[in-house]
Protein backbone atom coordinates (compact mmCIF):
# COMPACT_ATOMS: atom_id res chain seq x y z
CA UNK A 1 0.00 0.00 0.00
CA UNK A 2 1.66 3.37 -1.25
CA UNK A 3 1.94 6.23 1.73
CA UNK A 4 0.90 8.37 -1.66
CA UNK A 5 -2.41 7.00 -1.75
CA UNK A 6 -2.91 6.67 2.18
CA UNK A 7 -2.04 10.63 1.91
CA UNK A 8 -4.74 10.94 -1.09
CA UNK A 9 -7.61 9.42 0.97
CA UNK A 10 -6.62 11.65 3.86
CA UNK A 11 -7.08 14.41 2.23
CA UNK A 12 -10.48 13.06 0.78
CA UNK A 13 -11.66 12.22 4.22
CA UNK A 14 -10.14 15.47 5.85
CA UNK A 15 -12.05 17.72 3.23
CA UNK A 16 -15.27 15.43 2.80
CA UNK A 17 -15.99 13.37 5.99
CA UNK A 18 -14.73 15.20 8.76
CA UNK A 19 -17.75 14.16 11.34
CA UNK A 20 -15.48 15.72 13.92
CA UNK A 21 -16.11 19.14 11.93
CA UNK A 22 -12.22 19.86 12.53
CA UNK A 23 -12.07 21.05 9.14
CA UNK A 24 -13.04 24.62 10.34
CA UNK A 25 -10.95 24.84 13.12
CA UNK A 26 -7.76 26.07 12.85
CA UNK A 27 -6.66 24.47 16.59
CA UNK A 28 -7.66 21.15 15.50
CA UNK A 29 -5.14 18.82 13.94
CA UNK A 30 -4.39 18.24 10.58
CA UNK A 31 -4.17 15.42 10.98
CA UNK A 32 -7.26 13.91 12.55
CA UNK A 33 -8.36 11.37 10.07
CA UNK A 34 -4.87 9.75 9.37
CA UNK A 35 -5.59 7.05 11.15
CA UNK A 36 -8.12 6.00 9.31
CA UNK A 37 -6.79 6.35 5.60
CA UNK A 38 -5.25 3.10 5.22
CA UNK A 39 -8.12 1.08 6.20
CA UNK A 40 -10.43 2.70 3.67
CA UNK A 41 -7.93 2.40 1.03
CA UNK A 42 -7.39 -0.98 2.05
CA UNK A 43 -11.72 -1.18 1.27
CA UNK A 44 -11.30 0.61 -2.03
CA UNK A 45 -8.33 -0.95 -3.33
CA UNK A 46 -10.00 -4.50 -2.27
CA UNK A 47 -12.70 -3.12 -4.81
CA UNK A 48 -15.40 -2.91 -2.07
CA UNK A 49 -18.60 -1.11 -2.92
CA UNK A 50 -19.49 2.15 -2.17
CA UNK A 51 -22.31 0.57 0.27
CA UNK A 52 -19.42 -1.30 2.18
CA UNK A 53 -17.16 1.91 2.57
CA UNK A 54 -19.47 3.99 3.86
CA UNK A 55 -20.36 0.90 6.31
CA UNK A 56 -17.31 1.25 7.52
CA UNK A 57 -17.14 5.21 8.07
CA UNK A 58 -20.21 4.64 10.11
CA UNK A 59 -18.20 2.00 12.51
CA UNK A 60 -15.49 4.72 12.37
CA UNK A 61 -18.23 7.49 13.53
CA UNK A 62 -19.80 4.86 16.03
CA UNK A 63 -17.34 2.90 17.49
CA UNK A 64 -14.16 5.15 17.56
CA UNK A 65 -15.69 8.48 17.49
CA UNK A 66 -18.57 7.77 19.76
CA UNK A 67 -20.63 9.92 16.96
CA UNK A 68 -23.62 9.07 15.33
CA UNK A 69 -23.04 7.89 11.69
CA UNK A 70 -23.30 10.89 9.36
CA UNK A 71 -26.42 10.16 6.63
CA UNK A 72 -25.50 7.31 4.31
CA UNK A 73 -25.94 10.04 1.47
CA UNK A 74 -22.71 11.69 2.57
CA UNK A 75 -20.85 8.53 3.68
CA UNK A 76 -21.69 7.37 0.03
CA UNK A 77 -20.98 10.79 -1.48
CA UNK A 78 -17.28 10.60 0.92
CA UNK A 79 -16.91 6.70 -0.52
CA UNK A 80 -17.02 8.06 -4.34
CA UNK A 81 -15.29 10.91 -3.90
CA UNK A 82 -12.39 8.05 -2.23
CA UNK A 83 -12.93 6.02 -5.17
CA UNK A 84 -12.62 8.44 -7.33
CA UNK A 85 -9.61 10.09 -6.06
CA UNK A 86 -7.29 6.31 -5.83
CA UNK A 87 -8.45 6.08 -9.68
CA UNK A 88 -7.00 9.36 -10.48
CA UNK A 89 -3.64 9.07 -7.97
């Protein structure tokens, strides 16, 4: 798994997920979602569906963030935009 691609989905999920909102704060860290980047590639490169990726988000959101799940529109919307981003790496 390239550290390029980990980086790509990152930024994806830093700029389209963010359920912590840290996106708009200028205190929060960067790097907030980082941990999570590999594991979603890891879905995506596996050729999961959008359905299963944003699955997984909401485990992220549940589980990890104690959140709950953002709509499965977004997560689906955040799963394509992952998809599409890897393609175009």
């Amino acid at each position: 798994m390239s550290a390029d691609l980990v980086a790509v989905v990152d930024r994806v999920l830093f700029a389209r997920w963010d359920p912590l909102g840290v996106r708009h704060d200028d205190q929060a860290p960067r790097d907030e979602y980082e941990g999570y980047a590999a594991g979603v590639l890891a879905l995506v490169l596996a050729h999961a569906s959008d359905d299963v990726v944003a699955e997984h988000l909401a485990r992220l959101e549940d589980r990890w963030m104690g959140l709950a799940p953002t709509p499965l529109a977004r997560r689906l919307a955040v799963a394509a935009a992952v998809r599409e981003a890897v393609r175009d790496a």
